[in-house]
Protein backbone atom coordinates (compact mmCIF):
# COMPACT_ATOMS: atom_id res chain seq x y z
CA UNK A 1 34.05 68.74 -22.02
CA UNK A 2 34.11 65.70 -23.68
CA UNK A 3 36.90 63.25 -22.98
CA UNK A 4 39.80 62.78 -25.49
CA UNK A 5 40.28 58.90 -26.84
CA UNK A 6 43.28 58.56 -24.28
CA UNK A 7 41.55 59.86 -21.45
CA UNK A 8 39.08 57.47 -22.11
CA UNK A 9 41.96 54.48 -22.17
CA UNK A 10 43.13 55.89 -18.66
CA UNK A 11 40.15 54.21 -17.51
CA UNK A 12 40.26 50.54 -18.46
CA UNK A 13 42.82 48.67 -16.72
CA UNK A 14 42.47 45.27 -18.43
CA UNK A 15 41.66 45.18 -22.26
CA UNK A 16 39.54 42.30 -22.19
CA UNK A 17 39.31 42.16 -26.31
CA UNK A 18 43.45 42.77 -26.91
CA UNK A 19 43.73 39.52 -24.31
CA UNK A 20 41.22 38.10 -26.55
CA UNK A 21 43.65 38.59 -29.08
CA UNK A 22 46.55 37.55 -27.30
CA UNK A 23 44.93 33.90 -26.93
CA UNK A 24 44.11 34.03 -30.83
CA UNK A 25 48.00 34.86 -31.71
CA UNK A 26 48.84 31.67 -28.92
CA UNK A 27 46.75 29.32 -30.34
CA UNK A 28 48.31 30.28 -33.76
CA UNK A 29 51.38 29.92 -32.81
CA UNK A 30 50.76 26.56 -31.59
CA UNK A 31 49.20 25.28 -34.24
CA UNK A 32 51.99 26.43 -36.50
CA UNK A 33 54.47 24.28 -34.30
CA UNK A 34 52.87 21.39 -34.33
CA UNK A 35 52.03 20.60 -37.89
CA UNK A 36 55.59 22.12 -38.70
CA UNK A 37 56.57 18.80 -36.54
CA UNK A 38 54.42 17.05 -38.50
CA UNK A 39 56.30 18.50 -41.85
CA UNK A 40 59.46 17.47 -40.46
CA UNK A 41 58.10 14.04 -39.56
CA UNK A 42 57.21 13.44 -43.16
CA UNK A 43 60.29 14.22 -44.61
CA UNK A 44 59.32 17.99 -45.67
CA UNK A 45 55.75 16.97 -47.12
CA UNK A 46 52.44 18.37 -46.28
CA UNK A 47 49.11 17.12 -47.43
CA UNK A 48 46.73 20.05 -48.51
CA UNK A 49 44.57 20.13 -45.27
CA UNK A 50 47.96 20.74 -42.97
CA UNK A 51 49.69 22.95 -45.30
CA UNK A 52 46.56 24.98 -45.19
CA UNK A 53 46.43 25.30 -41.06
CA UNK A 54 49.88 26.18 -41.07
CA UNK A 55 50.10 28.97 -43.54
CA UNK A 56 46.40 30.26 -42.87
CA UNK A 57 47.63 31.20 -38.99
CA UNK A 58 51.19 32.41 -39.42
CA UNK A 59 49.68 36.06 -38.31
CA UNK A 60 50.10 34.87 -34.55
CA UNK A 61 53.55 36.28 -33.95
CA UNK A 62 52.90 39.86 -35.60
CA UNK A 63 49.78 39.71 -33.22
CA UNK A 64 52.23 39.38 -30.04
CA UNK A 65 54.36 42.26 -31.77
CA UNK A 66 51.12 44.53 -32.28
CA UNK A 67 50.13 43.74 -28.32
CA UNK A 68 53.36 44.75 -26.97
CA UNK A 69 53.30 48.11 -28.55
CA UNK A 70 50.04 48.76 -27.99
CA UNK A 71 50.32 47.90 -24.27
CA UNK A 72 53.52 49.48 -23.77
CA UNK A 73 52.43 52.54 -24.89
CA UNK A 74 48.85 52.64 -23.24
CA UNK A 75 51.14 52.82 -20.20
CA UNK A 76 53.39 55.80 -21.22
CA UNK A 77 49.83 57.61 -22.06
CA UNK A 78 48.27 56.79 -18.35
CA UNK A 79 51.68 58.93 -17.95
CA UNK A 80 52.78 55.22 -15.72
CA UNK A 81 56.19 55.13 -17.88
CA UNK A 82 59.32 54.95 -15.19
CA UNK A 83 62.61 53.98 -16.21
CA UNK A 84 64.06 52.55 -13.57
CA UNK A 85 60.45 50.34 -13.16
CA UNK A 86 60.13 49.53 -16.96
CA UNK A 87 63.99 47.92 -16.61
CA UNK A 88 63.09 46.15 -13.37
CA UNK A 89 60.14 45.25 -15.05
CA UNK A 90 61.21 43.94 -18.46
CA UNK A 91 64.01 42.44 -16.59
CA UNK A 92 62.06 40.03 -14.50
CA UNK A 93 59.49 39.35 -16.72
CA UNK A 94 60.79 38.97 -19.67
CA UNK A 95 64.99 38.71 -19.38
CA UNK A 96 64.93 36.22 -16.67
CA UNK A 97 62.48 33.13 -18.68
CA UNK A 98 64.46 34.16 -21.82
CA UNK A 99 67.69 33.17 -20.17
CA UNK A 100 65.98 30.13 -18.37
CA UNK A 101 64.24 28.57 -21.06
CA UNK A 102 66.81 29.01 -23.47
CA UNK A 103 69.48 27.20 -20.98
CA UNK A 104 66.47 24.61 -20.83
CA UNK A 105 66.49 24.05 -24.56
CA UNK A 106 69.76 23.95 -24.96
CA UNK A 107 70.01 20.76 -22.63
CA UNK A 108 67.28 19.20 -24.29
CA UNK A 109 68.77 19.89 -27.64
CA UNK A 110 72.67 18.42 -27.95
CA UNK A 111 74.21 20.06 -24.84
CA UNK A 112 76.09 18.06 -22.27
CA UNK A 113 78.27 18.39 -18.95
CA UNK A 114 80.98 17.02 -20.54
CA UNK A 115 81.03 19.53 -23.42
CA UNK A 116 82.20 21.97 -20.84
CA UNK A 117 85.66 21.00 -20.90
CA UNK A 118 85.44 21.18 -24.90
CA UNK A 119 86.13 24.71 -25.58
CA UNK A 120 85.26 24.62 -29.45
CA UNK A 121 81.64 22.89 -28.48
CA UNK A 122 81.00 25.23 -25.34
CA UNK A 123 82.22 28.46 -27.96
CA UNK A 124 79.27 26.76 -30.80
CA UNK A 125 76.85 26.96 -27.50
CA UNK A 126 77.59 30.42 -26.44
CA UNK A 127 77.24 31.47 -30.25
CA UNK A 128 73.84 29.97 -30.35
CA UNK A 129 73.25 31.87 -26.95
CA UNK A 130 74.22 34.76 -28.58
CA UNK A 131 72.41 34.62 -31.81
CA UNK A 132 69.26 33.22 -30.60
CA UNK A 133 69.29 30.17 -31.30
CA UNK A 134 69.02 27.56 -28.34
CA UNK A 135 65.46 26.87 -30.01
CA UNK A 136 63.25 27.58 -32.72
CA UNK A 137 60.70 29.86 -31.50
CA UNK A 138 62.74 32.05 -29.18
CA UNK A 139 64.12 33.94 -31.52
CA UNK A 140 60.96 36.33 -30.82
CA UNK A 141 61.46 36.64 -27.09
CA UNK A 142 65.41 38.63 -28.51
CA UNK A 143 63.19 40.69 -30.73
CA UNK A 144 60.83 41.81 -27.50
CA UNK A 145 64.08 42.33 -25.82
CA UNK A 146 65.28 44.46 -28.35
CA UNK A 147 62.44 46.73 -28.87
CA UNK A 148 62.77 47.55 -24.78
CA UNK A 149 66.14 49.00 -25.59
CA UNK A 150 64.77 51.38 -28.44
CA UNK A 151 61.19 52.12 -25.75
CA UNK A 152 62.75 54.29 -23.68
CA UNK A 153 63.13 56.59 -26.48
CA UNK A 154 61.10 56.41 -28.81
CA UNK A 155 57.92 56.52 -26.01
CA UNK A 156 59.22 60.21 -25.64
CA UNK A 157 57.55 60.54 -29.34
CA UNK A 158 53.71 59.59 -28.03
CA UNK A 159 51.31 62.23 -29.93
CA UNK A 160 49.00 61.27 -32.62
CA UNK A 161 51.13 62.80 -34.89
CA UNK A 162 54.65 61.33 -33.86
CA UNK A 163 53.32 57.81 -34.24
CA UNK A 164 52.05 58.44 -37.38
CA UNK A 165 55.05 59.71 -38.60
CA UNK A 166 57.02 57.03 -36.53
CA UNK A 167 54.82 54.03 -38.05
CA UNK A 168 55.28 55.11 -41.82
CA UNK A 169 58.89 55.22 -40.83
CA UNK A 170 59.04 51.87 -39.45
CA UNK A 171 56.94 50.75 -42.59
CA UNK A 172 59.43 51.61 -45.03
CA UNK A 173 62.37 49.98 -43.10
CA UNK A 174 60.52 47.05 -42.03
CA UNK A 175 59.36 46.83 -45.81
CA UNK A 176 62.94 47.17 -47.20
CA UNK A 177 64.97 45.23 -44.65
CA UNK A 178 62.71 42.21 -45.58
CA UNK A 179 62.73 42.95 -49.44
CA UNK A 180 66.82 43.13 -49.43
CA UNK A 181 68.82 43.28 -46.03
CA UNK A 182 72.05 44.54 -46.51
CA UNK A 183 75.36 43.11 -46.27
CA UNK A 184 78.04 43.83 -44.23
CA UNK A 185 80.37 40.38 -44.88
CA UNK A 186 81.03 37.68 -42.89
CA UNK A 187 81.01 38.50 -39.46
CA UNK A 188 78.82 37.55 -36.07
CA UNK A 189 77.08 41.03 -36.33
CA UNK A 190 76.05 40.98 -40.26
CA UNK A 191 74.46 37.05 -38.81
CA UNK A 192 72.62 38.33 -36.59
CA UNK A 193 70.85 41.00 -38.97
CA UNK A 194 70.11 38.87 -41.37
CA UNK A 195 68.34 36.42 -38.59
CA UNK A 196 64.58 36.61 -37.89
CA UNK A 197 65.55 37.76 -34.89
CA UNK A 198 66.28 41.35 -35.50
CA UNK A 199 64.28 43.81 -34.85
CA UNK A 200 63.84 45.92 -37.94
CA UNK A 201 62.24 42.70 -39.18
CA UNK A 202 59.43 43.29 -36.97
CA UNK A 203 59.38 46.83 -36.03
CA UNK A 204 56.21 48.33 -38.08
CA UNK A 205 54.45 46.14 -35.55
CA UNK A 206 55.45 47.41 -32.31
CA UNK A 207 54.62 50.90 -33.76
CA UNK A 208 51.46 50.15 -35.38
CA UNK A 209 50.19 48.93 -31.92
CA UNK A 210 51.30 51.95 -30.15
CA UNK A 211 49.64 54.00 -33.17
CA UNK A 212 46.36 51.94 -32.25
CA UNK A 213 46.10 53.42 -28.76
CA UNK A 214 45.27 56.61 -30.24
CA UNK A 215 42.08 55.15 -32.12
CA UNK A 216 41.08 52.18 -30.29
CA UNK A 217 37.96 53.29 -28.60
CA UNK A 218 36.49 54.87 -31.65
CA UNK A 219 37.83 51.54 -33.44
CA UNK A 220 35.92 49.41 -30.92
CA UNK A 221 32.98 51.39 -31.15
CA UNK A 222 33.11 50.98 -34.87
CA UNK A 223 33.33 47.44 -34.75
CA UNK A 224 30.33 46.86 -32.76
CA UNK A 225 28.09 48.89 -34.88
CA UNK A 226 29.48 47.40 -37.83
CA UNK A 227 30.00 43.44 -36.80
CA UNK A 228 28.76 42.21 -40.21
CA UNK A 229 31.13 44.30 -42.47
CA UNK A 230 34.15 43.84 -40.31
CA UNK A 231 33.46 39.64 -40.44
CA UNK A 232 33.73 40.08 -44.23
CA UNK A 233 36.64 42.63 -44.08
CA UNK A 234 38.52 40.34 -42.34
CA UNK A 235 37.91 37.30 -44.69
CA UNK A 236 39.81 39.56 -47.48
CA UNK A 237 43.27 39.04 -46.04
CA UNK A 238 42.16 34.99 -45.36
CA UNK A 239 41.32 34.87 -48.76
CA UNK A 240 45.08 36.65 -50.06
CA UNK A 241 46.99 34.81 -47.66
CA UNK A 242 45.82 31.20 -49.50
CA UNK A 243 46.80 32.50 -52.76
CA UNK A 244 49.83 33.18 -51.36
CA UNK A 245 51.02 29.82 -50.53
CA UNK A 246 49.26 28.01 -52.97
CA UNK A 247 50.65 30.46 -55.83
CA UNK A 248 54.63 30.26 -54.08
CA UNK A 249 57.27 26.94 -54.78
CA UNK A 250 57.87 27.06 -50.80
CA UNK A 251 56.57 27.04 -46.65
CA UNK A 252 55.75 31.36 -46.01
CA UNK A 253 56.87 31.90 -42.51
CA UNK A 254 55.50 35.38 -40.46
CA UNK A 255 58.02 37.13 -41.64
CA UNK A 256 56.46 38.22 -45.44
CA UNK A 257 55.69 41.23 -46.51
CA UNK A 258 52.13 40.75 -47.28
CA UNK A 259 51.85 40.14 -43.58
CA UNK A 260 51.88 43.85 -42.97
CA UNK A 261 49.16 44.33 -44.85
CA UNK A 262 47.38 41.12 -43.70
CA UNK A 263 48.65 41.52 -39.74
CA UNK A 264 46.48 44.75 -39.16
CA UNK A 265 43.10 43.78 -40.51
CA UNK A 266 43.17 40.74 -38.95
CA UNK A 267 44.14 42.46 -35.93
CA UNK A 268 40.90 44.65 -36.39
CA UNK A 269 38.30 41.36 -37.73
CA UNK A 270 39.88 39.29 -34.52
CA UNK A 271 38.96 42.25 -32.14
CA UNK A 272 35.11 42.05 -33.80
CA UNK A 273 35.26 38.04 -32.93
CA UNK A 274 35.22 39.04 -29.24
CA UNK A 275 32.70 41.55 -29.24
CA UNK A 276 30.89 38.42 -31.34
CA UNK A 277 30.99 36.05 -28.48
CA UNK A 278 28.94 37.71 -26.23
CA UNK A 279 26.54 35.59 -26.17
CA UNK A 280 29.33 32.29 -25.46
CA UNK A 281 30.89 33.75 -22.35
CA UNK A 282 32.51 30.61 -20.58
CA UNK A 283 34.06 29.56 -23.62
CA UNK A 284 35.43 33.18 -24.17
CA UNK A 285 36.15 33.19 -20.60
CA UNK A 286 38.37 30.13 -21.40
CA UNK A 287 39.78 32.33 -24.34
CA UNK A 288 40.89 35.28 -22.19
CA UNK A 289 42.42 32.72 -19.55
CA UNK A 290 44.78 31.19 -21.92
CA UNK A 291 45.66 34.91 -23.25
CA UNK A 292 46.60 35.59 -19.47
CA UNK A 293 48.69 32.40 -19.88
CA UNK A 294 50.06 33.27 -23.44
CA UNK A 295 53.98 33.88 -22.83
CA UNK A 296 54.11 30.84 -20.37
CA UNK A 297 52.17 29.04 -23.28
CA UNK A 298 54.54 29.88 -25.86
CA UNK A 299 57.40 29.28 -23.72
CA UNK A 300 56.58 25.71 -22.85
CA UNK A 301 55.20 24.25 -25.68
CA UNK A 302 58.07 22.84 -28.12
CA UNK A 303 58.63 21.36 -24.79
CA UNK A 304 56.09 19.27 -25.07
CA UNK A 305 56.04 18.90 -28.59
CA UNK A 306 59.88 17.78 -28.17
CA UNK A 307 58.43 14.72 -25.52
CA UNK A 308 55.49 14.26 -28.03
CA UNK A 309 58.31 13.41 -30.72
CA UNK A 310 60.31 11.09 -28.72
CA UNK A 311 57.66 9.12 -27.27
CA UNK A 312 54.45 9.94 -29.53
CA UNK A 313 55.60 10.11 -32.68
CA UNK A 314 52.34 8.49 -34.25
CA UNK A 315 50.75 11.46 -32.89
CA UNK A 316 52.77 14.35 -35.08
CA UNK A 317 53.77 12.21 -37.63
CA UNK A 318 50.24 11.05 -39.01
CA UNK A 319 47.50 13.99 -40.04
CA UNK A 320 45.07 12.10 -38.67
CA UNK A 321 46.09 12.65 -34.97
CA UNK A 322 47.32 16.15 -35.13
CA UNK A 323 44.18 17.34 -34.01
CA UNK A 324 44.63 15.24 -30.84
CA UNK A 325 48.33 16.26 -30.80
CA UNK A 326 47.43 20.16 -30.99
CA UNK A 327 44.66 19.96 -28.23
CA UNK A 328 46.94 17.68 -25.90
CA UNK A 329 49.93 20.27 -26.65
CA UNK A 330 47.61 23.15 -25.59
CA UNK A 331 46.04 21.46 -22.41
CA UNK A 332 49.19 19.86 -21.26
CA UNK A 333 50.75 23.58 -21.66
CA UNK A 334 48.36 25.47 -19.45
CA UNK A 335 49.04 22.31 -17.02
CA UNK A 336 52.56 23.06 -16.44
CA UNK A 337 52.52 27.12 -16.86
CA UNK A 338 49.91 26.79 -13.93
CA UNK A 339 52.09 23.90 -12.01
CA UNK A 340 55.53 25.91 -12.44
CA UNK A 341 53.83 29.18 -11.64
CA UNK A 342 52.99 27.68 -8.30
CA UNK A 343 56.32 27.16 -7.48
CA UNK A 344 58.71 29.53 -5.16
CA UNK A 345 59.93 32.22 -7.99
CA UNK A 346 57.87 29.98 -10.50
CA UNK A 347 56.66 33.97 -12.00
CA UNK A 348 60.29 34.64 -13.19
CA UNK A 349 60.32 30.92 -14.87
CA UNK A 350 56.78 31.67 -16.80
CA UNK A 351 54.13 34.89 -16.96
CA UNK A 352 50.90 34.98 -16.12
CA UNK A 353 49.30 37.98 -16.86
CA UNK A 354 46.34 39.29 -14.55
CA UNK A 355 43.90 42.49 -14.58
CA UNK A 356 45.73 45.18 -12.65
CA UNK A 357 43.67 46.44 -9.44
């Protein structure tokens, strides 16, 4: 009897290409940061080379949403899904740095001692707390956290035909919600659905990555018989996102609607880059490290781009350094993940993710 698409998933333990992928939607992400300092530098100007790196990789979030469906729900198909592990889990690898980091960004930012005994400053802290905003790019690490709560049921809904269902679902709302969220008045609640942060801004991700488990292998297998067409496929969305920004009065962030039309070709062309690089190893080697290191990556960056502005600022504030700026950011990144994940209980301060055994 042949074996069914999943049982063929049960047996790879590490997907080499989705890691690939994972270092892609880093390296995206980090390049988005850093010429955004350099927009901010300038007074809110970019020059046409700049604005073009920062728009043209703004699919590097959605990628992290597409992984964590996909991988969540490759476990609940090996049949691996506990509760009382997937809390643990979650909790430690995810709830713990979200809490750290944001208490380290917070001091960084405008928080001191001595606010303490200022109740209407320590209230404004504990509001940005609340509604994600100790620093700019956390706000994804409370929309991870808030697709764990809705996991635990809506794994229960695995078949083929669940997810489809599911997926379409999550299309229309993630659709709608960004076309016109709705308005419940002034209060902390109707904030925080109207933030990037929430989840139904992001949700037809998470689903379309669990849907993906169903096809990948025959996906894969596609893509390596069909290298040359899937290169040009995935040039299509390249070429829509430029008209995009160069045809709107404003900076596109990851959260437009073309993305979810973009997000899942690119997620498909990305996967045939990997299978592409067979033939450079070491440097995809060097790829599939830094997607091991991604969430420690994309954790301690602004970090360094925050030092960067106080005592570099030639380096983000004129175009010609930001290439130096965006290598040093990456380099100096994998330094510390690495250094901090040495330490005692440095793994619930940053992740590094490793093939299972």
């Amino acid at each position: 009897m042949k074996p069914t698409n999943l049982t063929t998933l049960k047996t790879r333990k590490y997907f080499y290409d989705i890691n690939f992928i994972r270092a892609i939607a880093a390296l995206c992400v980090v390049m988005v940061h850093v010429t955004s300092a350099n927009y901010s530098l300038n007074e809110g100007y970019f020059n046409w080379l700049l604005l073009f790196l920062n728009q043209i990789v703004r699919f590097g979030t959605p990628f992290f949403a597409v992984i964590s469906g996909f991988l969540l729900y490759n476990q609940a198909f090996e049949g691996k899904y506990n509760f009382k592990k997937f809390v643990s889990s979650r909790f430690s690898k995810v709830m713990i740095p979200f809490i750290i980091w944001s208490l380290v960004y917070q001091f960084i930012g405008s928080f001191s001692f001595s606010d303490i005994n200022d109740l209407e400053s320590l209230k404004n802290y504990i509001y940005d707390f609340l509604l994600v905003k100790s620093h700019f790019h956390l706000y994804f690490i409370a929309v991870i956290l808030q697709f764990y709560l809705l996991f635990p049921i809506i794994q229960k809904f695995h078949t083929k035909k669940h997810l489809l269902f599911f997926t379409i679902i999550a299309f229309y709302i993630n659709f709608f919600y960004l076309l016109d969220p709705p308005d419940n008045g002034e209060c902390l609640i109707n904030e925080f659905l109207h933030e990037r942060a929430f989840i139904f801004k992001w949700i037809f991700y998470f689903l379309f990555g669990g849907l993906l488990v169903h096809w990948w292998e025959p996906i894969v297998n596609y893509v390596k018989s069909n290298k040359k067409f899937v290169f040009l496929m995935g040039l299509v969305p390249l070429i829509f996102i430029i008209n995009d920004y160069t045809s709107s009065d404003k900076i596109l962030n990851s959260t437009r609607i073309t993305n979810m039309i973009h997000v899942p070709i690119l997620f498909i062309a990305f996967t045939n880059f990997y299978y592409l690089m067979r033939y450079f190893y070491k440097f995809r080697n060097i790829l599939l490290s830094i997607g091991n290191m991604s969430m420690g990556i994309y954790l301690v960056h602004p970090l360094i781009l925050h030092f960067m502005k106080e005592e570099f600022t030639w380096m983000l504030e004129r175009t010609r350094w930001v290439p130096l700026a965006y290598v040093t950011t990456v380099l100096l990144s994998i330094i510390i993940v690495k250094l901090i994940h040495k330490l005692p209980f440095g793994n619930y301060i940053v992740i590094i993710a490793s093939r299972r055994k």
